[in-house]
Protein backbone atom coordinates (compact mmCIF):
# COMPACT_ATOMS: atom_id res chain seq x y z
CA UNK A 1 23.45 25.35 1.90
CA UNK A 2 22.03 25.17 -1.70
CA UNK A 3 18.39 25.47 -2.20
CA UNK A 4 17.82 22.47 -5.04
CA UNK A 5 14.21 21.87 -7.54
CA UNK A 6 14.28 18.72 -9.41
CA UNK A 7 13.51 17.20 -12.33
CA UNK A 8 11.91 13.77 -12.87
CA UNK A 9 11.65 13.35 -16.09
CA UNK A 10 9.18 10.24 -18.23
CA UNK A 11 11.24 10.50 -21.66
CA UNK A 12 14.34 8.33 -22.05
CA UNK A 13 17.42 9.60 -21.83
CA UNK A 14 19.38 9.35 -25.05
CA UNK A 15 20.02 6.42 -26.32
CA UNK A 16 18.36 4.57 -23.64
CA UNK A 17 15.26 3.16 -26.11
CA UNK A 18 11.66 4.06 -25.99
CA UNK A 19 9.76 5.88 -22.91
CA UNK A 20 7.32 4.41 -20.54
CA UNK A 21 9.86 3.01 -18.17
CA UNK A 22 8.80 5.20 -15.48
CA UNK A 23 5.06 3.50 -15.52
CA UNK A 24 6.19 0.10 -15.25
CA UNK A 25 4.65 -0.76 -11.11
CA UNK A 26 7.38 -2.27 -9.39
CA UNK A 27 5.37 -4.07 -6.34
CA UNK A 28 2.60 -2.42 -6.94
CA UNK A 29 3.53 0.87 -7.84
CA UNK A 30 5.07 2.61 -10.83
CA UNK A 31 8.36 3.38 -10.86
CA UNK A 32 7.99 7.17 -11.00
CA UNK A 33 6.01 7.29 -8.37
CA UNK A 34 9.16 5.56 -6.18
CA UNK A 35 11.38 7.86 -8.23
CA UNK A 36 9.49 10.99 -6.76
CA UNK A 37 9.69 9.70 -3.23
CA UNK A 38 12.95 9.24 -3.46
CA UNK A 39 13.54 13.73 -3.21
CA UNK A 40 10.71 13.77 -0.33
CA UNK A 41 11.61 14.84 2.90
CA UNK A 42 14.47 16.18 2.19
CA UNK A 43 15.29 20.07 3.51
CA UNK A 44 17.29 21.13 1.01
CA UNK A 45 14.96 20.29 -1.61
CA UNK A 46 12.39 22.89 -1.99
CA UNK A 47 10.71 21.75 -5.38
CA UNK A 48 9.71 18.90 -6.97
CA UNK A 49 8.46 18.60 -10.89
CA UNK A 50 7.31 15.07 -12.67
CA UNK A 51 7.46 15.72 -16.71
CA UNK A 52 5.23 14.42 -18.80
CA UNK A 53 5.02 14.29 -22.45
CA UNK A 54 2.17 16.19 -23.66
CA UNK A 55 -0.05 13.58 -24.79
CA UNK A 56 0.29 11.42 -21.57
CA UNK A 57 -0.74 14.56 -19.33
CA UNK A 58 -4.71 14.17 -19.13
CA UNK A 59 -3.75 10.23 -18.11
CA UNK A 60 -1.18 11.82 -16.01
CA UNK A 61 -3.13 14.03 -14.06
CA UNK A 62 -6.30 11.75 -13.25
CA UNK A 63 -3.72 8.83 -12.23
CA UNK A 64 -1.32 10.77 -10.23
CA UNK A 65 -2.42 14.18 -9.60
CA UNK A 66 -4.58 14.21 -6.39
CA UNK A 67 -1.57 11.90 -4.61
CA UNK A 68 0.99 14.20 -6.54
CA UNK A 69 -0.85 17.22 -5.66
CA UNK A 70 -1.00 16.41 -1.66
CA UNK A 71 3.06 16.39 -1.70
CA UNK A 72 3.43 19.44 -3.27
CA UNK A 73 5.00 17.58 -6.85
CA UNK A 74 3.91 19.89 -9.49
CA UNK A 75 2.86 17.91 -12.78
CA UNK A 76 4.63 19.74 -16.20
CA UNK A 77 4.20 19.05 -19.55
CA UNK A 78 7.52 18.76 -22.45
CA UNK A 79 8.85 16.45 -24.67
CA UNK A 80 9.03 13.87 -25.98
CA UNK A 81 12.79 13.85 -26.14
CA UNK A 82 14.85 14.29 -22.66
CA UNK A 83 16.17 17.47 -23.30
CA UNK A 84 12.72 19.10 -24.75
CA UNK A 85 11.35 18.31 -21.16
CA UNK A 86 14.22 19.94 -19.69
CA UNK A 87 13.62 22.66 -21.51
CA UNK A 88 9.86 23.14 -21.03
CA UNK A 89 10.54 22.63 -16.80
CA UNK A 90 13.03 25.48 -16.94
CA UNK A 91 10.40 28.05 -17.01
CA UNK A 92 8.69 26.54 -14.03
CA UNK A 93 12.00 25.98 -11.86
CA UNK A 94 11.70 28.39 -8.90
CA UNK A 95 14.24 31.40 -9.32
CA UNK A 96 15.10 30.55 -5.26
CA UNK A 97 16.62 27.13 -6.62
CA UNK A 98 20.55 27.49 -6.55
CA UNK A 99 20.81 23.58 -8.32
CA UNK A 100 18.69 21.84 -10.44
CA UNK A 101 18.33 18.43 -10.02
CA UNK A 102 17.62 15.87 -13.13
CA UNK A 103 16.50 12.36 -12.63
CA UNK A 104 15.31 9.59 -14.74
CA UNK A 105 11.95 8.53 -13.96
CA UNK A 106 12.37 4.64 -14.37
CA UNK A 107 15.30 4.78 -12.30
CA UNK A 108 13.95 4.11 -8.74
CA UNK A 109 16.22 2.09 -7.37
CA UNK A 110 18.62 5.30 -5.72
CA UNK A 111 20.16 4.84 -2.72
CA UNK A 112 19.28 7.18 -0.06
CA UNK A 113 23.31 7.88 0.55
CA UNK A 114 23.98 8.56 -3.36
CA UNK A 115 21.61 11.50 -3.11
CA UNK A 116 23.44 12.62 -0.33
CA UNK A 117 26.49 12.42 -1.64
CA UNK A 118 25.83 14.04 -5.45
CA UNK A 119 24.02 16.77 -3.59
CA UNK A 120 26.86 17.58 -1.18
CA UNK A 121 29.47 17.30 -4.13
CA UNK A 122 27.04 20.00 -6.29
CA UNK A 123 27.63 22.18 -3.71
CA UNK A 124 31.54 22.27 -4.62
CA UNK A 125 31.15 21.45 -8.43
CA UNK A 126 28.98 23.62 -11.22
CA UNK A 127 28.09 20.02 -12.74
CA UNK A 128 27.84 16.45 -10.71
CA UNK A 129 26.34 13.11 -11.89
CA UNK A 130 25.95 10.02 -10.29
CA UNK A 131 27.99 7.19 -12.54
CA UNK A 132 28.72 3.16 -11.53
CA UNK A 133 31.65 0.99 -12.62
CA UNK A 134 31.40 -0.78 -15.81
CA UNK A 135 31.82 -4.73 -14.43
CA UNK A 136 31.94 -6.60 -17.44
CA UNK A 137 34.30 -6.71 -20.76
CA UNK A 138 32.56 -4.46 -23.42
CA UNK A 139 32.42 -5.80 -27.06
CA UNK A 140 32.35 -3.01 -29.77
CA UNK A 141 29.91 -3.85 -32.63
CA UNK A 142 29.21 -2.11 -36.20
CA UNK A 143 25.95 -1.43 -37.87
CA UNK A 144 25.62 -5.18 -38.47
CA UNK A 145 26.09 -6.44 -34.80
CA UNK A 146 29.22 -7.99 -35.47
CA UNK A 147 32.10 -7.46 -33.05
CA UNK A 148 34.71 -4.61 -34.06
CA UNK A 149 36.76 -4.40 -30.52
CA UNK A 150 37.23 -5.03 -26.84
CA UNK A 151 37.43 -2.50 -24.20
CA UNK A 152 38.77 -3.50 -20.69
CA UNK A 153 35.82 -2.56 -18.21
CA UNK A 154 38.12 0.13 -16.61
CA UNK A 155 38.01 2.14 -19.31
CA UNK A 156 34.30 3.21 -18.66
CA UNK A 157 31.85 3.91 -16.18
CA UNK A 158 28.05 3.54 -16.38
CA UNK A 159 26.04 7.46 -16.48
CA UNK A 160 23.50 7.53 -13.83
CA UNK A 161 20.89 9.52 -12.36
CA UNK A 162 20.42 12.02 -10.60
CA UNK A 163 22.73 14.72 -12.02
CA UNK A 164 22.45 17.91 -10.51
CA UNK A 165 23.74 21.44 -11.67
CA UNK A 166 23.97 24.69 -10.90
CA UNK A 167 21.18 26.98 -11.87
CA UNK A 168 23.56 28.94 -14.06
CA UNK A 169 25.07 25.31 -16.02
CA UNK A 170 21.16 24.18 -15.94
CA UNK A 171 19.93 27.58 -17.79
CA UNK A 172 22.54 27.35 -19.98
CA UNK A 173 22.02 23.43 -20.87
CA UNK A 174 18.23 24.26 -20.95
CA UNK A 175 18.38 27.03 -23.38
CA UNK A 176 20.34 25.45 -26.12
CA UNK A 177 18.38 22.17 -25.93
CA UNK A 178 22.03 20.36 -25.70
CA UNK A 179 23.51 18.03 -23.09
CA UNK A 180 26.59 19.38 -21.68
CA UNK A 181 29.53 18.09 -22.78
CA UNK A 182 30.72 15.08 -20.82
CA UNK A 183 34.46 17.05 -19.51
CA UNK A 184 32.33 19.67 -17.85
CA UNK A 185 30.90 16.28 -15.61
CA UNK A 186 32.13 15.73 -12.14
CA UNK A 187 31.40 12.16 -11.41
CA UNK A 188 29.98 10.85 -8.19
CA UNK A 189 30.20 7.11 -7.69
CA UNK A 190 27.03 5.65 -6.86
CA UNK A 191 25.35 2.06 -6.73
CA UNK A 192 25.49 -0.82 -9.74
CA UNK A 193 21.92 -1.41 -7.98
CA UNK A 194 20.72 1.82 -9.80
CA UNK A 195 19.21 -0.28 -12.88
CA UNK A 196 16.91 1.63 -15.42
CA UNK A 197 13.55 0.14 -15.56
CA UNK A 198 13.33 -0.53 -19.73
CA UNK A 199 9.88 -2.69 -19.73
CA UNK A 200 7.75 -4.70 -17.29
CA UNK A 201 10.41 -7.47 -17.74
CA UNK A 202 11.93 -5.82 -15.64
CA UNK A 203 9.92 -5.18 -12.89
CA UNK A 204 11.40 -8.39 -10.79
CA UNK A 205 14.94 -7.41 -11.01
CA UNK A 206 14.09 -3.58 -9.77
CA UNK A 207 12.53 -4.34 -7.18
CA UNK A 208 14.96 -6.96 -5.88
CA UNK A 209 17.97 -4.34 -6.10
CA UNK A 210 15.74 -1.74 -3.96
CA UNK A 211 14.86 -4.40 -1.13
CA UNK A 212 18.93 -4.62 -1.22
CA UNK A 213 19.17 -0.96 -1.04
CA UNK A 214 20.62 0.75 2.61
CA UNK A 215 17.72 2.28 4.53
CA UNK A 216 17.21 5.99 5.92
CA UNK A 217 16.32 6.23 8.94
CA UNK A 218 12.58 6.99 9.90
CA UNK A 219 12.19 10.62 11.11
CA UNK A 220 9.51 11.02 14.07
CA UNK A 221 6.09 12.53 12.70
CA UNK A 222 5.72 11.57 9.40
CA UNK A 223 3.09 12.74 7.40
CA UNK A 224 -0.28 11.62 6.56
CA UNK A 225 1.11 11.84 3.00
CA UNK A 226 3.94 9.19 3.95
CA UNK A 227 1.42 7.00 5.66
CA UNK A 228 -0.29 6.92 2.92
CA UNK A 229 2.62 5.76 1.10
CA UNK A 230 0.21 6.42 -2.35
């Protein structure tokens, strides 16, 4: 079995707009904080790391860190662009982990099955990413919004998080500060209820698709931590 640290990471992904996502509260509390607890519990999972851009880390620490702290999440600082805080965790990844895990902060909305299912398939494949079917006609537009073309939805697929890799593909993406190129990607097909949290517009709609989301069962003797539910 693979020994797996991950990544939750504050900065937008690439071309996903502006960050801050992950600090929208969805029913009273911020999406990253449901985005952590989403890796808790978990046996396989030895480490857990929530990146912050620099500036954000004093605010960071006094918000989250005592609750943060109790579960063992280790607060990092990187950025402020996606891969520069993959980059800055990579020198505090354990050298036990045999994956690395990545996941967007404002993505809390995860079901408890995807994770099982991109973590069993990184045990087979070097690089594995969750990724959801593409439901509607896409219009192409040019640099003035008008429309250019039409592409049939089964042409794409939306890219999710998590993605997971080995530590090898992870050192290597790390290091050069470059995403790997999308043919090295295994795809794992995971929820359309995995939205992205973009603003506190969104808040409603999140937490609607996680009340819709299948349940885990509850293991006997939880924690105090879990009581606590922060």
């Amino acid at each position: 079995m693979g020994t797996f640290s991950v990544l939750v990471l504050t900065a937008a992904p690439p071309g996903l707009g502006e960050a801050g996502g992950g600090l929208v509260k969805i029913d009273g509390r911020e999406a990253l904080l449901r985005s952590v607890e989403l890796f808790l519990n978990r046996d396989n999972i030895k480490q857990i790391q929530l990146v912050f851009a620099p500036e954000a880390m004093v605010d960071a620490k006094t918000r989250f860190g005592a609750h943060l702290g109790f579960s063992g999440v280790k607060l990092v600082s990187g950025g402020p662009r996606w891969m520069d805080q993959i980059a800055a965790a990579a020198a505090t990844v354990s050298a036990e982990a045999t994956h690395v895990l990545i996941h967007d902060a404002a993505r809390p909305a995860v079901a408890f099955s995807d994770i099982d299912a991109i973590l069993a398939a990184a045990e087979k494949q070097p690089a594995v990413a969750l990724a959801a079917p593409v439901r509607s006609t896409l219009v192409e537009i040019d640099e003035g919004g008008s429309p250019v073309t039409i592409h049939l939805p089964n042409q794409f697929m939306q890219l999710l998080t998590p993605q997971v890799f080995s530590a090898e593909v992870f050192r290597e993406m790390a290091g050069k500060k470059t995403e790997l190129h999308p043919s090295r990607l295994s795809l794992v097909k995971g929820s359309s209820l995995n939205v992205r949290v973009g603003g506190a517009g969104d808040a409603g709609a999140v937490k609607a698709m996680i009340s819709m989301l299948p349940k885990p069962k509850i293991k006997a003797g939880l924690s105090p931590f879990d009581e606590a539910q922060w």
